[in-house]
C-alpha atoms as a PDB file:
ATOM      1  CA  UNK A   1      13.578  15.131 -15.045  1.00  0.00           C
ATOM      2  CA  UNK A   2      10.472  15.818 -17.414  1.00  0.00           C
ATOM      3  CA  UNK A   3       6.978  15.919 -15.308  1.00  0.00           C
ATOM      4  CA  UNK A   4       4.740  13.647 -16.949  1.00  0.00           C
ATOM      5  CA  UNK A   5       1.598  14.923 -18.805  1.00  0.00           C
ATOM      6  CA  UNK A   6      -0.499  14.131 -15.614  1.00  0.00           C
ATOM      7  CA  UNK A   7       1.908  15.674 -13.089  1.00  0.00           C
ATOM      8  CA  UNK A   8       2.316  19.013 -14.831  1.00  0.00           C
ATOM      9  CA  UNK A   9      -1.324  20.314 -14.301  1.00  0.00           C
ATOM     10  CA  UNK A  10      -2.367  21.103 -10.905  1.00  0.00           C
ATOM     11  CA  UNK A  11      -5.086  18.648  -9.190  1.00  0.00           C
ATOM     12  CA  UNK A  12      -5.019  16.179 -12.412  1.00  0.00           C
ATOM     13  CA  UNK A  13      -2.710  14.198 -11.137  1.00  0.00           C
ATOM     14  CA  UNK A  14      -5.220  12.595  -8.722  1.00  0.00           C
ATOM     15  CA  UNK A  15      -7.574  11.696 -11.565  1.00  0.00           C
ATOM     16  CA  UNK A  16      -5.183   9.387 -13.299  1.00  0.00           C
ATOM     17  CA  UNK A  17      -3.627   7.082 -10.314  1.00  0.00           C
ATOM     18  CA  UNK A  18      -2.692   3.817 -11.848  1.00  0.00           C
ATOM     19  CA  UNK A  19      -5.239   0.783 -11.030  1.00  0.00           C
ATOM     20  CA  UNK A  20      -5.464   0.529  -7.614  1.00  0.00           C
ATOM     21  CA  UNK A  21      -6.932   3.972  -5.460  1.00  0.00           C
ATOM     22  CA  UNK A  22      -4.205   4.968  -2.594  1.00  0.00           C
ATOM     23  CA  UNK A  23      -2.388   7.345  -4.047  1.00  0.00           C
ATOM     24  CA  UNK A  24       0.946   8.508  -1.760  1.00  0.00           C
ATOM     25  CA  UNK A  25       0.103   6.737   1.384  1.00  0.00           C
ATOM     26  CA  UNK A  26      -0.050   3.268  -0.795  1.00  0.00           C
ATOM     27  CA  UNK A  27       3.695   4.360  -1.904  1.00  0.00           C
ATOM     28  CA  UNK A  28       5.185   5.128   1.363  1.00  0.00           C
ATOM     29  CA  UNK A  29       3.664   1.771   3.033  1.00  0.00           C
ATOM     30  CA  UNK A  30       5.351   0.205  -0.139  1.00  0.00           C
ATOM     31  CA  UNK A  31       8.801   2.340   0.098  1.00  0.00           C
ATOM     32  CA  UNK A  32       8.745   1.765   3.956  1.00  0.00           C
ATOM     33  CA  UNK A  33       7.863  -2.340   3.669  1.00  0.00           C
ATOM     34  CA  UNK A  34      10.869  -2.469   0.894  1.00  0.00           C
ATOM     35  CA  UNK A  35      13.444  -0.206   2.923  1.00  0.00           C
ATOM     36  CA  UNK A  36      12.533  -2.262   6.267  1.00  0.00           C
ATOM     37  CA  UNK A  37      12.820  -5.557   3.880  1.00  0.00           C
ATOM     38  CA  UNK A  38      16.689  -4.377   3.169  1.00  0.00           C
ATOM     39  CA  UNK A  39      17.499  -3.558   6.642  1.00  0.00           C
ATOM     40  CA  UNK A  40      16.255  -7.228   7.509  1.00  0.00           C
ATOM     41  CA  UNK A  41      18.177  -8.715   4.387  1.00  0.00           C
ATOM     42  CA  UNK A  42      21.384  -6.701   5.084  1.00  0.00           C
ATOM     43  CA  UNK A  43      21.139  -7.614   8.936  1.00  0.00           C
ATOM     44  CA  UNK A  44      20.853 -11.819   7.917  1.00  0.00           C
ATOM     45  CA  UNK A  45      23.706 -11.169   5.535  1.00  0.00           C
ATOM     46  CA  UNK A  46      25.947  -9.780   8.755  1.00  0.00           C
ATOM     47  CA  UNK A  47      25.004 -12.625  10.585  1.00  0.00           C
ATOM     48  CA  UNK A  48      23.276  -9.753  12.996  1.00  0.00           C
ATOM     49  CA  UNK A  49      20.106  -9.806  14.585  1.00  0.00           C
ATOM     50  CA  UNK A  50      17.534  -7.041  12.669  1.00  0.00           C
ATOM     51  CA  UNK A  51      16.982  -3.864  15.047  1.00  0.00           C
ATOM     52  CA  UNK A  52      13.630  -3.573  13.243  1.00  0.00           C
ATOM     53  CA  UNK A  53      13.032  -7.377  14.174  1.00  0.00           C
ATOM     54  CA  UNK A  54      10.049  -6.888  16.460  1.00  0.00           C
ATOM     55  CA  UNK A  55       8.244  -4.037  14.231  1.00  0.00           C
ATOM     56  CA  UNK A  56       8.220  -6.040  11.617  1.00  0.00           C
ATOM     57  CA  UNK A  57       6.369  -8.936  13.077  1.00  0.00           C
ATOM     58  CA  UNK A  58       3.629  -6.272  13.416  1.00  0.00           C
ATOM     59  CA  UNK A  59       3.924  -5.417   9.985  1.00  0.00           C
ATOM     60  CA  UNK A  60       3.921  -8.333   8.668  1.00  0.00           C
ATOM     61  CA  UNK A  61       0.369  -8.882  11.119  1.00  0.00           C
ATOM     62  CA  UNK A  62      -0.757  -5.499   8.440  1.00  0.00           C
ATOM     63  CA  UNK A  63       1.032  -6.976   5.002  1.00  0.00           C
ATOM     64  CA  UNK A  64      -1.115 -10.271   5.513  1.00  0.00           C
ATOM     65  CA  UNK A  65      -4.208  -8.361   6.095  1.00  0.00           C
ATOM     66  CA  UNK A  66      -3.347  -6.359   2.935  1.00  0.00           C
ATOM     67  CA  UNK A  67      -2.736  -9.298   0.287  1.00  0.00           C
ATOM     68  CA  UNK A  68      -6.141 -10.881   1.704  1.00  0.00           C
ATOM     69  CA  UNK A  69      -7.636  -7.212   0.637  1.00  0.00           C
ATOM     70  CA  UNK A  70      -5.575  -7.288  -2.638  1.00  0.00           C
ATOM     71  CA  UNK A  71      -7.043 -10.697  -3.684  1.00  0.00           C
ATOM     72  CA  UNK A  72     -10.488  -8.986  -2.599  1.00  0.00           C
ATOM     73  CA  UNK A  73      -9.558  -6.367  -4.726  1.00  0.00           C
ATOM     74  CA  UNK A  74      -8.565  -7.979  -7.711  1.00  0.00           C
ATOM     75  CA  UNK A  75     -11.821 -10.936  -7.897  1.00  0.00           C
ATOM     76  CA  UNK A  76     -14.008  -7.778  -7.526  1.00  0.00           C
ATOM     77  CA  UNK A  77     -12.350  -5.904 -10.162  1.00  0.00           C
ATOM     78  CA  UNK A  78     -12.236  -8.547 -12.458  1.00  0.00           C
ATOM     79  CA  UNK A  79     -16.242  -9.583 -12.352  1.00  0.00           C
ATOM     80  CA  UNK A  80     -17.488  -9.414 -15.530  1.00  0.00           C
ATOM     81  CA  UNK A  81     -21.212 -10.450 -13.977  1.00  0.00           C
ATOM     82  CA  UNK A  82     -21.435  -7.390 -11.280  1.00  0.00           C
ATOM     83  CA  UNK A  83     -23.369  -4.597 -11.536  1.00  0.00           C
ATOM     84  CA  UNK A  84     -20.489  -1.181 -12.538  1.00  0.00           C
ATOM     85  CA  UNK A  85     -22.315   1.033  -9.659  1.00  0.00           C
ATOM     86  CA  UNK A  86     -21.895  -2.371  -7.176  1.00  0.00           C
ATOM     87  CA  UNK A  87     -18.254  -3.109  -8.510  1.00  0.00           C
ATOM     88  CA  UNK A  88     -17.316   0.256  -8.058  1.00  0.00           C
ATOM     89  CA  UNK A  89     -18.968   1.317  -4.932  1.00  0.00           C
ATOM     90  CA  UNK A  90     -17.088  -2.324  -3.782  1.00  0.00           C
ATOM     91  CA  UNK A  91     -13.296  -1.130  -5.240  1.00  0.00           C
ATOM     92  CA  UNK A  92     -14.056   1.827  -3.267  1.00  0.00           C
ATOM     93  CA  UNK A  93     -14.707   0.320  -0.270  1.00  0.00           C
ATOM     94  CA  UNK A  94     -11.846  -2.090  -0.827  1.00  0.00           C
ATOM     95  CA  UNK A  95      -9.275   0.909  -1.631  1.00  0.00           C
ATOM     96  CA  UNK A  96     -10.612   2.718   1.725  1.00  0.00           C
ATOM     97  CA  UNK A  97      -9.697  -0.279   3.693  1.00  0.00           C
ATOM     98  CA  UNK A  98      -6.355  -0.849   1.676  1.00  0.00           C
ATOM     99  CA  UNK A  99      -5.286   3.255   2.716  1.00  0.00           C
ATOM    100  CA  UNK A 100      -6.689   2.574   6.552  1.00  0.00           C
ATOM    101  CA  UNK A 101      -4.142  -0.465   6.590  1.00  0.00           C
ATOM    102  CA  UNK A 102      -1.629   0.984   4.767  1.00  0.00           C
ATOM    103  CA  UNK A 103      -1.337   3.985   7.428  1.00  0.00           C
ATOM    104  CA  UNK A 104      -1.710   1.401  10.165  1.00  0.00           C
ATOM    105  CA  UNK A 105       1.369  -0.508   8.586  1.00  0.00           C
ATOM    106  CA  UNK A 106       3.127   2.806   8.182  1.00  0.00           C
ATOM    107  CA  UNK A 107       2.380   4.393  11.898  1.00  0.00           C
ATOM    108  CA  UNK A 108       4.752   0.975  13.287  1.00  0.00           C
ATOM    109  CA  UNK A 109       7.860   2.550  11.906  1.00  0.00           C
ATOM    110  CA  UNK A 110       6.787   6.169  11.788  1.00  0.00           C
ATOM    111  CA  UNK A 111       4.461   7.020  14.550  1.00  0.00           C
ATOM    112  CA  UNK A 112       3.875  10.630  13.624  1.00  0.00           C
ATOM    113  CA  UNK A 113       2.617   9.924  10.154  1.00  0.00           C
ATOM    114  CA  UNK A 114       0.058  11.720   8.882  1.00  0.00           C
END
């Protein structure tokens, strides 16, 4: 597989994150909330009760915490009125909480993450 233009040159990579700010530990809180998801899905489908049943009431506690942050996120970024030093100083902010959460959300399933 071809590295994209941004992935090929050492450090730039961080400089061109799509949107949102979280980089990797945004992506494994999203890979671990979908692979957890299946689990769930495949354990209703057996007629079985999940084994990840009680961590994910926790996680679900983070997830809602998250899409109030998202909304946050979004109404900020999409302020035509605010001030660009306030709006960004705000996203950043905003993506720092979204990481802190996101690590939170990942530490249920994977205690030693870093």
């Amino acid at each position: 597989v071809a590295q994209e233009w941004n992935e090929s040159t050492p450090g730039l990579k961080a400089f061109f994150v799509n949107g949102q700010g979280g980089g990797k530990v945004m992506e494994d809180y999203y890979n671990i909330m979908e692979e957890q998801q299946a689990l769930q899905a495949d354990s209703k489908k057996n007629d079985e009760d999940a084994p990840n049943a009680d961590k994910m009431k926790s996680f679900h506690k983070v997830d809602k915490e998250m899409a109030k942050l998202r909304k946050e996120y979004y109404q900020v970024k999409s302020d035509t009125a605010m001030d660009s030093e306030v709006k960004r100083s705000e996203l950043d902010r905003l993506d720092e909480e979204m990481r802190a959460l996101a690590r939170e959300g990942i530490t249920i399933f994977r205690p030693d993450y870093k």
